[in-house]
C-alpha atoms as a PDB file:
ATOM      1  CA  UNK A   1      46.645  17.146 112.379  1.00  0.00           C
ATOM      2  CA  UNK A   2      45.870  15.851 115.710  1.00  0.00           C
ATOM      3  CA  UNK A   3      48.887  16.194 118.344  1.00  0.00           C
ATOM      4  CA  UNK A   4      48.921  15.889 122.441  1.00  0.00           C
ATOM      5  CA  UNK A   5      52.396  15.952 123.892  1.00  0.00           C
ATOM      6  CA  UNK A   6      52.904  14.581 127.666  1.00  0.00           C
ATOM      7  CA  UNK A   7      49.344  14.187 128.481  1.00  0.00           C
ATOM      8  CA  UNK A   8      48.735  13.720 132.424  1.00  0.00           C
ATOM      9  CA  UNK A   9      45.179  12.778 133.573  1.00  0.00           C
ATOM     10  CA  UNK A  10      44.041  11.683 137.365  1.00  0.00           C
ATOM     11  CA  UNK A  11      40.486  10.877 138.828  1.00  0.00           C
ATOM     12  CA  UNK A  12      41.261  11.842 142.375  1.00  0.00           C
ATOM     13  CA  UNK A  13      43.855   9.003 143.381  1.00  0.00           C
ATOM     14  CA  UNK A  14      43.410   7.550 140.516  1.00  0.00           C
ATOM     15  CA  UNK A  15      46.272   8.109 137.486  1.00  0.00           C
ATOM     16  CA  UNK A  16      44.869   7.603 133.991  1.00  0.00           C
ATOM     17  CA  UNK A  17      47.840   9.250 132.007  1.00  0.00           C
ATOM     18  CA  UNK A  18      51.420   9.759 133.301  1.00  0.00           C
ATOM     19  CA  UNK A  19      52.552  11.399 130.366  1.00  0.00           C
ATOM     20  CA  UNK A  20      51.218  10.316 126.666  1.00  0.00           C
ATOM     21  CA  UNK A  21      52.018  11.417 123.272  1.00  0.00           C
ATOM     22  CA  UNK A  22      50.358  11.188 119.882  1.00  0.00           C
ATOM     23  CA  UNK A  23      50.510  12.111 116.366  1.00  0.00           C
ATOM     24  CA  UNK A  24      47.726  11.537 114.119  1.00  0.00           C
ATOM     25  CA  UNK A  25      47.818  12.997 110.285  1.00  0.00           C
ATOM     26  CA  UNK A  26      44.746  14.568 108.520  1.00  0.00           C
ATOM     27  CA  UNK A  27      42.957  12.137 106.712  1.00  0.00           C
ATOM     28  CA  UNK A  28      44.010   8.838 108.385  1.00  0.00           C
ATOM     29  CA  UNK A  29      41.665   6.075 110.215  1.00  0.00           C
ATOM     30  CA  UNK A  30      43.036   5.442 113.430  1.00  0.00           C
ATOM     31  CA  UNK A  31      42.425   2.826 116.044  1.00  0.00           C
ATOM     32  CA  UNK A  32      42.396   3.482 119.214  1.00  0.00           C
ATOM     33  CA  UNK A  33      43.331   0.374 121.367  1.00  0.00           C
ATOM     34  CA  UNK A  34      44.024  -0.636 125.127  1.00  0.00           C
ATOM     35  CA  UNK A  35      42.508  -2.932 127.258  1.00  0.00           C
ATOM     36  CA  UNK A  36      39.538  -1.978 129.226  1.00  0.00           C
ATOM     37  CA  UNK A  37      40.725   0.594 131.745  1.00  0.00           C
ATOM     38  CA  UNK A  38      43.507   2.144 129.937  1.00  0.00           C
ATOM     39  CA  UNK A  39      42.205   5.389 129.303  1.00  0.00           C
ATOM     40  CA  UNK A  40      40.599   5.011 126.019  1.00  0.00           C
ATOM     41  CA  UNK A  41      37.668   6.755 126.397  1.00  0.00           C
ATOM     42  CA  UNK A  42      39.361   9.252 128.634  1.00  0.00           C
ATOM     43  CA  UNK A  43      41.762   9.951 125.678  1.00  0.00           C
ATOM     44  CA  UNK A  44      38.921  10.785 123.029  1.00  0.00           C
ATOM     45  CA  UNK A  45      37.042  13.155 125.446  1.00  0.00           C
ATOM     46  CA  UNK A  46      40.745  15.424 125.805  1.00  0.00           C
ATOM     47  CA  UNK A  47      41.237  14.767 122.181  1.00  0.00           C
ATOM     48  CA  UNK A  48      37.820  16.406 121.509  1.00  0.00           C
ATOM     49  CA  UNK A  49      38.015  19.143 124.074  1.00  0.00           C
ATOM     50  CA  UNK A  50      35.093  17.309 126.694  1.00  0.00           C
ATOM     51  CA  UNK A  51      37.702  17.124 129.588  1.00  0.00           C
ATOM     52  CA  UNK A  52      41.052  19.306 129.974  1.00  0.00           C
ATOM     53  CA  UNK A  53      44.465  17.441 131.003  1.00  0.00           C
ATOM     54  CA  UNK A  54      45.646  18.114 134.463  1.00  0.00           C
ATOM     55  CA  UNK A  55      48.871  18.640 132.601  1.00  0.00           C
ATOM     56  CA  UNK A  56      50.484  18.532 128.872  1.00  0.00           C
ATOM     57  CA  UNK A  57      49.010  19.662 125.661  1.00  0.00           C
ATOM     58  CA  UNK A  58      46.118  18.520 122.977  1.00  0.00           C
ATOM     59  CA  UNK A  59      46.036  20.525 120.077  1.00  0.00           C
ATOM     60  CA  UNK A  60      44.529  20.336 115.967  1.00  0.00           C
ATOM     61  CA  UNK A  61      45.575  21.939 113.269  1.00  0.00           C
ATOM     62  CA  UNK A  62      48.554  23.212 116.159  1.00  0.00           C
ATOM     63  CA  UNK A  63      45.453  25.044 118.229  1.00  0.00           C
ATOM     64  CA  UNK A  64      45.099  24.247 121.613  1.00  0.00           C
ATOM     65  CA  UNK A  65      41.246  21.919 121.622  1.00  0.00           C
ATOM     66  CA  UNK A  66      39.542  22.739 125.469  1.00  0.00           C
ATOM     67  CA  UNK A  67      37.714  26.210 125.597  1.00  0.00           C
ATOM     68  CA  UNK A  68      38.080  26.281 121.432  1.00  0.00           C
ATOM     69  CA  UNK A  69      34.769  26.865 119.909  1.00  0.00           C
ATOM     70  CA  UNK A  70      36.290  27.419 116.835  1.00  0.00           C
ATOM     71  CA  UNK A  71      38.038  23.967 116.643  1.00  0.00           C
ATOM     72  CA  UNK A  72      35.147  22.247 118.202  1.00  0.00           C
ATOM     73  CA  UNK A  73      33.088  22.981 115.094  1.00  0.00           C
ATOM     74  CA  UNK A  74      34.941  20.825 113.417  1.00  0.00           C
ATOM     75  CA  UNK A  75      35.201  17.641 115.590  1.00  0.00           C
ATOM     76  CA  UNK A  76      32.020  15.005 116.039  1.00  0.00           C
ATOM     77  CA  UNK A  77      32.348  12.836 119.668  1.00  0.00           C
ATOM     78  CA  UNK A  78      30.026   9.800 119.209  1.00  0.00           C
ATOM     79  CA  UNK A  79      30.395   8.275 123.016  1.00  0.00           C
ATOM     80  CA  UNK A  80      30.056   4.778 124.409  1.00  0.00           C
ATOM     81  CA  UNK A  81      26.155   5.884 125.706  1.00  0.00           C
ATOM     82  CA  UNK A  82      25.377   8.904 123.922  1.00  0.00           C
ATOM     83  CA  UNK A  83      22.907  11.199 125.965  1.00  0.00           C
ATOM     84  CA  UNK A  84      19.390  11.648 124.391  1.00  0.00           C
ATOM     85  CA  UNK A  85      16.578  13.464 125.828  1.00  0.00           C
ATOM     86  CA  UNK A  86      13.507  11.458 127.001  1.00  0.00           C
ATOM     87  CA  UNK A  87      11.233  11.770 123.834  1.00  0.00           C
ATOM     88  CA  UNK A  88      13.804  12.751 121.505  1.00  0.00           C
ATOM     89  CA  UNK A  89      13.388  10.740 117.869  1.00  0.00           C
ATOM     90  CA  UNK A  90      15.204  10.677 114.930  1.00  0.00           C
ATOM     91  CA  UNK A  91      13.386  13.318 113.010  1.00  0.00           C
ATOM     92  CA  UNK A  92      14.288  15.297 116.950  1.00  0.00           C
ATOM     93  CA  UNK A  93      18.145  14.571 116.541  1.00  0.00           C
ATOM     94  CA  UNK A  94      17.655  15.510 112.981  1.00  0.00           C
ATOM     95  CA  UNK A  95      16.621  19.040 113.661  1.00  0.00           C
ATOM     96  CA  UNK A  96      19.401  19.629 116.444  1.00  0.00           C
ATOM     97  CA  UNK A  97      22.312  18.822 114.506  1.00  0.00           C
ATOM     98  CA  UNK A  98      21.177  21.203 112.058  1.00  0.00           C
ATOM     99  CA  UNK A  99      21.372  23.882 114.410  1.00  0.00           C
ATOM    100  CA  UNK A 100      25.506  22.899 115.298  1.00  0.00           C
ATOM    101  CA  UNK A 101      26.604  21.572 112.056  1.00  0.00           C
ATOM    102  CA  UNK A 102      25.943  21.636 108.082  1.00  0.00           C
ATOM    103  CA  UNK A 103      24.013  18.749 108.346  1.00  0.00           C
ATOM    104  CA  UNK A 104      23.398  16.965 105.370  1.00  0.00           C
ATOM    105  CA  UNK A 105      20.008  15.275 105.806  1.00  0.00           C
ATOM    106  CA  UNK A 106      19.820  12.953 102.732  1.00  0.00           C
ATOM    107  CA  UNK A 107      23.299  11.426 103.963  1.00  0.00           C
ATOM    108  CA  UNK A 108      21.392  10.716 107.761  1.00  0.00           C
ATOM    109  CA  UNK A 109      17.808   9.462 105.523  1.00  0.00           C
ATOM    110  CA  UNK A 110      20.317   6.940 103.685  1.00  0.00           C
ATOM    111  CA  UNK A 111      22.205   5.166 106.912  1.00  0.00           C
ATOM    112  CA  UNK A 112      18.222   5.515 108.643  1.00  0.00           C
ATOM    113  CA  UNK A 113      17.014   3.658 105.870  1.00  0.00           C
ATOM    114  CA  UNK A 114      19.738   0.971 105.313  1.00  0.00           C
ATOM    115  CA  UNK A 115      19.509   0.959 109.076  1.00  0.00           C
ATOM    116  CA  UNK A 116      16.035   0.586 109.089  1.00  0.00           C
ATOM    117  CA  UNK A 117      15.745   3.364 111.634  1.00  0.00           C
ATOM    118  CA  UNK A 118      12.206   3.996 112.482  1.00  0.00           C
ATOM    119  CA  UNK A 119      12.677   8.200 112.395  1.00  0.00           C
ATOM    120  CA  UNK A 120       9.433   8.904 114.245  1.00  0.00           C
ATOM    121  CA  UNK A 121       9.978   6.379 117.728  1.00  0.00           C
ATOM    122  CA  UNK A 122      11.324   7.583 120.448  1.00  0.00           C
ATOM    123  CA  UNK A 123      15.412   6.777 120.681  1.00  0.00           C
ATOM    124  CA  UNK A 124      15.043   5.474 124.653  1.00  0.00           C
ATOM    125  CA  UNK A 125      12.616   2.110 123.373  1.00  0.00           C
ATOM    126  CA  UNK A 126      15.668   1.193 120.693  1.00  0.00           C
ATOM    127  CA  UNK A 127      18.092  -0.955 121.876  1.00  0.00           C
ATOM    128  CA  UNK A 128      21.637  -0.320 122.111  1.00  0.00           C
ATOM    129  CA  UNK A 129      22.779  -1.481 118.227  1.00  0.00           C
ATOM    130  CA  UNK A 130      19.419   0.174 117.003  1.00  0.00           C
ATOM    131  CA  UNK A 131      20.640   3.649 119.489  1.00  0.00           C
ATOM    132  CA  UNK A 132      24.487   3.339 117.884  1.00  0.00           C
ATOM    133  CA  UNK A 133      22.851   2.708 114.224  1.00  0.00           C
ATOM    134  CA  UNK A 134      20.854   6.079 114.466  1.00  0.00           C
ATOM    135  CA  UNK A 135      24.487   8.165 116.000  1.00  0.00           C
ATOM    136  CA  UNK A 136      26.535   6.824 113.520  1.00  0.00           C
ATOM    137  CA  UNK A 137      23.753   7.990 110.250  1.00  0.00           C
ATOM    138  CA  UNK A 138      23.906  11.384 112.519  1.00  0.00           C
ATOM    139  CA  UNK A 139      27.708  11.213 112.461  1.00  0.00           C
ATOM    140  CA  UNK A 140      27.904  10.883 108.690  1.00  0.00           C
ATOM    141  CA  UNK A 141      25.330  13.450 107.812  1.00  0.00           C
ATOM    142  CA  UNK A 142      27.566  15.900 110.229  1.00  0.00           C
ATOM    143  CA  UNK A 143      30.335  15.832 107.758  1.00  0.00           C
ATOM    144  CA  UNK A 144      32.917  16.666 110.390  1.00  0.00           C
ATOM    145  CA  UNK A 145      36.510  17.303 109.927  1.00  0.00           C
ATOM    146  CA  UNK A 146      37.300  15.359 112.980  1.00  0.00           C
ATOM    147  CA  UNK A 147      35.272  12.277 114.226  1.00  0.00           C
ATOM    148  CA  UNK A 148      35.942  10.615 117.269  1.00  0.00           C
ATOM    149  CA  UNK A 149      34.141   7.097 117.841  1.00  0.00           C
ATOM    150  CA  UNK A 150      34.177   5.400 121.344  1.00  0.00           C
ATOM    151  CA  UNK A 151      33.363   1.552 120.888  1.00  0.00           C
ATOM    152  CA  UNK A 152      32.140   1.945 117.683  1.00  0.00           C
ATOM    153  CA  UNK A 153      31.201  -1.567 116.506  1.00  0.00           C
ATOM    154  CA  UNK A 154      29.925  -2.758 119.930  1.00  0.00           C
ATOM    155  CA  UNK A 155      25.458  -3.765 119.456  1.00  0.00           C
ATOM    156  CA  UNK A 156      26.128  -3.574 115.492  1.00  0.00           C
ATOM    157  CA  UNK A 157      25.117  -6.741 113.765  1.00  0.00           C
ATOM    158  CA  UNK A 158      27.560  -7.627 110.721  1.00  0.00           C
ATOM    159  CA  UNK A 159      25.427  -6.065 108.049  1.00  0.00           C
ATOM    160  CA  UNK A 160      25.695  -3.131 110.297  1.00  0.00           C
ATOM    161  CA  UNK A 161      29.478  -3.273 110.686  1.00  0.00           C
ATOM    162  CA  UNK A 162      29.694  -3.786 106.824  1.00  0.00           C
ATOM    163  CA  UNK A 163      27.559  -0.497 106.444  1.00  0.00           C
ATOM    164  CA  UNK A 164      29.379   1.357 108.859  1.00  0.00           C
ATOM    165  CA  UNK A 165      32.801   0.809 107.322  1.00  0.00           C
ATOM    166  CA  UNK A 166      31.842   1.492 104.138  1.00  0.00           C
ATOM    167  CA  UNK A 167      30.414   4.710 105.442  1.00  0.00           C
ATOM    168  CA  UNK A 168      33.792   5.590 107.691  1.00  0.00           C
ATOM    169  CA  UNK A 169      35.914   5.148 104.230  1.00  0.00           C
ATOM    170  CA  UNK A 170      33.588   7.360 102.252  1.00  0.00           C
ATOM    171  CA  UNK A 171      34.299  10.057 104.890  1.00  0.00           C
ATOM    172  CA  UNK A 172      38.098   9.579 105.013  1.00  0.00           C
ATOM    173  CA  UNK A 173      37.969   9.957 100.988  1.00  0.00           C
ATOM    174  CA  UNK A 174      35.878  13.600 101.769  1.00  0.00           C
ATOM    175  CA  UNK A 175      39.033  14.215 104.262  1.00  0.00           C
ATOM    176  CA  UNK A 176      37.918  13.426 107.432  1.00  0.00           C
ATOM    177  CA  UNK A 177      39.942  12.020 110.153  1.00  0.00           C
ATOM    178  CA  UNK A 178      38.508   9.592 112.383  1.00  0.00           C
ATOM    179  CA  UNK A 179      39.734   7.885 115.321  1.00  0.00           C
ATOM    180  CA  UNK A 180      38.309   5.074 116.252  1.00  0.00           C
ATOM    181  CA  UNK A 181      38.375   3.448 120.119  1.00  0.00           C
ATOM    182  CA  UNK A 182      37.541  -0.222 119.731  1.00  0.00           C
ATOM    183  CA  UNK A 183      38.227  -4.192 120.727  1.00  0.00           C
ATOM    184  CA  UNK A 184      37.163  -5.039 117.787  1.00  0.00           C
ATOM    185  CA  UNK A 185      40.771  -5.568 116.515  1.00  0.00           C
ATOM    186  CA  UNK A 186      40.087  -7.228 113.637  1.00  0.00           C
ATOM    187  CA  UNK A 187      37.372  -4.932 112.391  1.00  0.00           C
ATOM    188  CA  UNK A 188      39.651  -1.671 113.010  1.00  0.00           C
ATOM    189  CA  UNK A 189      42.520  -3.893 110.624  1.00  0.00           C
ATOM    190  CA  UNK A 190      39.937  -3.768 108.003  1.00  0.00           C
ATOM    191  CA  UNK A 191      39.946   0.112 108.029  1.00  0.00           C
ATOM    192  CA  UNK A 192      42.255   1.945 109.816  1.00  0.00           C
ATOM    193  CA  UNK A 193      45.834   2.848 108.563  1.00  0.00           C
ATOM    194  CA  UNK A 194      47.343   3.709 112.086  1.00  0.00           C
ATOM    195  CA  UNK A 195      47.070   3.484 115.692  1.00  0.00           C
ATOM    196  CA  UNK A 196      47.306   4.295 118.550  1.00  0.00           C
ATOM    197  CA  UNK A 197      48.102   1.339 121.485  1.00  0.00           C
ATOM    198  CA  UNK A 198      47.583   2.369 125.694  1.00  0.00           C
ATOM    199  CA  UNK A 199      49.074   0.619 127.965  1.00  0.00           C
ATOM    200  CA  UNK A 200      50.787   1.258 131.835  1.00  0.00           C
ATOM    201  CA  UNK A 201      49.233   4.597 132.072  1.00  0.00           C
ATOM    202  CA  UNK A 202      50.790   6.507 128.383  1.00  0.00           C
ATOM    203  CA  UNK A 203      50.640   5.713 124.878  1.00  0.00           C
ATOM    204  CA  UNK A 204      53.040   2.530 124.142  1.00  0.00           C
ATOM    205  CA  UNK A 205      52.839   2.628 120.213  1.00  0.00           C
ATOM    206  CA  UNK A 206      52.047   4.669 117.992  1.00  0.00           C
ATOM    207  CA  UNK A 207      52.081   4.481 113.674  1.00  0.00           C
ATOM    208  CA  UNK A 208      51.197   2.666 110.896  1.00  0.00           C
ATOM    209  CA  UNK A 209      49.669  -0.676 111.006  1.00  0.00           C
ATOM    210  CA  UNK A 210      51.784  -1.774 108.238  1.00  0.00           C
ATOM    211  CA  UNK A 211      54.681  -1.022 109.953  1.00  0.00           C
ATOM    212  CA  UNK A 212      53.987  -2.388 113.232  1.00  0.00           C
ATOM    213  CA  UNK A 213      53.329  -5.338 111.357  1.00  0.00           C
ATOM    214  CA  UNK A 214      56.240  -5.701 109.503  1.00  0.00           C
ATOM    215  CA  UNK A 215      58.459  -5.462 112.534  1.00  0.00           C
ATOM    216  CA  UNK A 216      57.095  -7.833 114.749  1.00  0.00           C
ATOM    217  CA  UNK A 217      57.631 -11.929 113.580  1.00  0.00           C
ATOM    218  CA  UNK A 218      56.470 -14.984 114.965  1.00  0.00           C
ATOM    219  CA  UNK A 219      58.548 -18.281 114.321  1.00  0.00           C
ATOM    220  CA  UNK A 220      58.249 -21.820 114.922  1.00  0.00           C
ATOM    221  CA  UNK A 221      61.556 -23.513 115.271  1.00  0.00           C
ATOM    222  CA  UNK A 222      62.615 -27.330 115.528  1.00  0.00           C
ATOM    223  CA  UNK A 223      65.677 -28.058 116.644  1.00  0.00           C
ATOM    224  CA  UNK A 224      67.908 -31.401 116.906  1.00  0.00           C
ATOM    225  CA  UNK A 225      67.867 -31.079 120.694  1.00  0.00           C
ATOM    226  CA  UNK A 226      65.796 -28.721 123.425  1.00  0.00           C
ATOM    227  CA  UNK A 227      66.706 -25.086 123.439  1.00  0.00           C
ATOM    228  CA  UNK A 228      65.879 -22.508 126.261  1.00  0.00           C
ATOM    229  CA  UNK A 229      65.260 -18.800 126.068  1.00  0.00           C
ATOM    230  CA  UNK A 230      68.946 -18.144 126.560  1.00  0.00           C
ATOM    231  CA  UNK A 231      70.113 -19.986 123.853  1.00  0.00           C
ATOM    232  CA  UNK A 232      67.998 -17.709 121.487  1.00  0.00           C
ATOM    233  CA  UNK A 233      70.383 -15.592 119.110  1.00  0.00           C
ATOM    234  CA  UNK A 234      67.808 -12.245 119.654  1.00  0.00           C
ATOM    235  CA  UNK A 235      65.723 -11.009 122.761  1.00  0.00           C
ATOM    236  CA  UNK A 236      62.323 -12.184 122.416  1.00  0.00           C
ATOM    237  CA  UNK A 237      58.894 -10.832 123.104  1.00  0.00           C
ATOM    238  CA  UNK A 238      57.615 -14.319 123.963  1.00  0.00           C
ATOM    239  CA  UNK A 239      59.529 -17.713 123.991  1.00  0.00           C
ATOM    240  CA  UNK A 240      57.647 -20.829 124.214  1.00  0.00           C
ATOM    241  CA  UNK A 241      58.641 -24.666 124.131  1.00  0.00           C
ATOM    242  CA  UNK A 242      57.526 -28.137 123.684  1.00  0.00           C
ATOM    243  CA  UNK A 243      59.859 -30.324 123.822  1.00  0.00           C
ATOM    244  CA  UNK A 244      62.267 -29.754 120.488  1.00  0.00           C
ATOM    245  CA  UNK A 245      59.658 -27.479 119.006  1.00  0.00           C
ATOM    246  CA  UNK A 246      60.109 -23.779 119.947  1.00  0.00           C
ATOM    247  CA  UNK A 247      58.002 -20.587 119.240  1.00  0.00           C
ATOM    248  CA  UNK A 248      59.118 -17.648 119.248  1.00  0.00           C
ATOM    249  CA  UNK A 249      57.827 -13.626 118.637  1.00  0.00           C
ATOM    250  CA  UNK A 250      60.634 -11.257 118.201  1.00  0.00           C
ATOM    251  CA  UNK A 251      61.009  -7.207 116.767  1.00  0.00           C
ATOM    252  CA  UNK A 252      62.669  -7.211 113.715  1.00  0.00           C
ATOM    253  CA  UNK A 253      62.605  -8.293 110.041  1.00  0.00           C
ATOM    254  CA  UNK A 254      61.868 -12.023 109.059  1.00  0.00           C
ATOM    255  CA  UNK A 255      64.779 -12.252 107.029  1.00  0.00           C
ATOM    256  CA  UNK A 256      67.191 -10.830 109.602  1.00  0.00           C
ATOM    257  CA  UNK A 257      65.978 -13.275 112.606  1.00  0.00           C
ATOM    258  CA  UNK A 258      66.105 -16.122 110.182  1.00  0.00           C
ATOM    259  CA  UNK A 259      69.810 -15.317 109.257  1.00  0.00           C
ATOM    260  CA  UNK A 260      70.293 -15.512 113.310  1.00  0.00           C
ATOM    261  CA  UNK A 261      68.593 -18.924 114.092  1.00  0.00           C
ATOM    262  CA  UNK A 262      70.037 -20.454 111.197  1.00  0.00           C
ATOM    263  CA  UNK A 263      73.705 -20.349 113.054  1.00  0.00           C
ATOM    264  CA  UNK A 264      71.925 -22.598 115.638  1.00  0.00           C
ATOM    265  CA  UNK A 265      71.663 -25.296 113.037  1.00  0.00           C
ATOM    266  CA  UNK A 266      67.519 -25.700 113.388  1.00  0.00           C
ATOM    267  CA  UNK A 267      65.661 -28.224 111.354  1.00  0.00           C
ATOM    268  CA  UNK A 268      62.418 -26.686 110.281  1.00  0.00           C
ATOM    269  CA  UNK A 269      62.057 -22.634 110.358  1.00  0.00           C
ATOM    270  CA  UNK A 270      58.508 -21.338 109.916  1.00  0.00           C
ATOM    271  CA  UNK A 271      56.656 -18.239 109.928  1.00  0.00           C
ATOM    272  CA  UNK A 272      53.551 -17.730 111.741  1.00  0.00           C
ATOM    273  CA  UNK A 273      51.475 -15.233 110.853  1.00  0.00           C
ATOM    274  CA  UNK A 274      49.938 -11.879 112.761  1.00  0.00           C
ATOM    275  CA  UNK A 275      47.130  -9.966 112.511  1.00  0.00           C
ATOM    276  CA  UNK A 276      47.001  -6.845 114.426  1.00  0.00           C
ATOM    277  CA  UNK A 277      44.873  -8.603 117.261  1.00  0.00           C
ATOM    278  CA  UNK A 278      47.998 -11.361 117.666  1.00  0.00           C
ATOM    279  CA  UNK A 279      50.365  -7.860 117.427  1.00  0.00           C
ATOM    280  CA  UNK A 280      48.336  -6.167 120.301  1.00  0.00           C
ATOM    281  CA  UNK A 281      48.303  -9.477 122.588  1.00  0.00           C
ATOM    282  CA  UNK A 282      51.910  -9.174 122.114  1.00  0.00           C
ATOM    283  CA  UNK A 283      53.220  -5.760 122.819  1.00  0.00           C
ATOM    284  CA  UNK A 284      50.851  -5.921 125.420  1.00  0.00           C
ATOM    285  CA  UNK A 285      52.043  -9.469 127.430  1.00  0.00           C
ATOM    286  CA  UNK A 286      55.594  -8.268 126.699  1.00  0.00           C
ATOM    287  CA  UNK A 287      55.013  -5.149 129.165  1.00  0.00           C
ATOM    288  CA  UNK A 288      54.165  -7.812 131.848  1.00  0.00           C
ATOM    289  CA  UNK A 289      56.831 -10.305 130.937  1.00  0.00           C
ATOM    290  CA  UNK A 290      58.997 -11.697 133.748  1.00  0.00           C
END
């Protein structure tokens, strides 16, 4: 289990993390969201033991992760722009992963070849989707107990993406726990069963997608004359009108806000529905909301 409780985290004036807690369980996909500068990236590299907190803990499996070879042997950091040596190949990156984990080399020949990898070419003349392609087959073959992905989809084509889901599922059903830092909202939906959601310097949400989901509606409204914000029977996330026709995104069960707006007498209630990129827009206008 992955845990960090109050994480701070500065870059000389510059605050990252003010305090930021998360709770991940073994075996679940999780996306990692924020918008760019939030402290995504900066997140992964505590949670995998690259950079220390200036205050707070990390810990897996309840041991602390910086300065822990022994956890560290378990956790797989695939970065943004992985470093590679000038003439390093496939074949190359083959051999050195060997030496740090039990590599399983048919698992990396399979992703090279549905990647159509060429193993012998230097890494530095593929381009960046060809690079990622050849880090994620490496990722796989490393079997880890803990993988951490930073923009994981980003130069993959779709047969690519397809592949590399498949592949990420495979390894959750072998009991690996991945957390995945993405924009790709919609892709991580596909996937992941939790998440993790940045914002204003600490961790803003975090759970299951299903739950989020279920506790966050979006109504359109018609009533007999114009309404405003204050007339609403609920506070609301986001309230939006056009003449009699209102929209609104509220927390709390469908049925429950229904039962509310119906003592306003409306004409036409309908439900809208989210994705988790619509539920991310959300939580994070509502931190900005006048």
């Amino acid at each position: 289990m992955i845990t960090a409780i109050g994480i701070k985290k500065s870059f000389g004036s510059k605050t990252v993390f003010n305090g930021a807690d998360i709770s991940v369980d073994d075996g679940s996909i999780c996306g990692l969201v924020g918008i760019n500068g939030a402290g995504k990236s900066t997140l992964l590299r505590i949670l995998c033991g690259v950079l220390t907190a200036d205050g707070g803990s990390a810990q897996i499996d309840g041991k602390d992760i910086f300065d822990n070879p022994e956890v560290k042997r378990g956790i797989f950091f695939l970065a943004d722009e992985p470093f590679f040596e000038y003439g390093l190949t496939c074949e190359k990156l083959c051999e050195f992963y060997k030496t740090v984990y039990d590599f399983d080399e048919s698992i990396f020949r399979k992703y090279t070849d549905k990647f159509g990898s060429e193993l012998k070419k230097p890494i530095r003349n593929f381009s960046k989707g060809m690079k990622r392609q050849v880090y994620i087959a490496a990722a796989f073959a490393c079997r880890p107990k803990y993988l951490f992905l930073d923009e994981a989809f980003d130069g993959l084509d779709p047969l690519s993406r397809l592949e590399f889901k498949r592949g990420i599922i495979e390894l959750q059903e072998g009991g690996t726990t991945v957390i995945i830092a993405s924009h790709s909202l919609r892709e991580l939906e596909d996937i992941c069963d939790s998440f993790i959601l940045i914002d204003n310097m600490t961790v803003k949400v975090c759970g299951k997608i299903e739950d989020a989901l279920d506790n966050i509606v979006k109504l359109q409204v018609v009533f007999s004359t114009e309404m405003e914000e204050k007339d609403m029977p609920f506070p609301c996330m986001r309230f939006t009108r056009v003449g009699r026709v209102v929209t609104v995104v509220a927390r709390g069960g469908k049925d429950e806000l229904t039962d509310r707006l119906n003592k306003l007498n409306p004409l036409i209630i309908d439900e809208v529905g989210m994705d988790f990129e619509d539920y991310f827009i959300e939580e994070v206008q509502s931190g900005v909301k006048k």
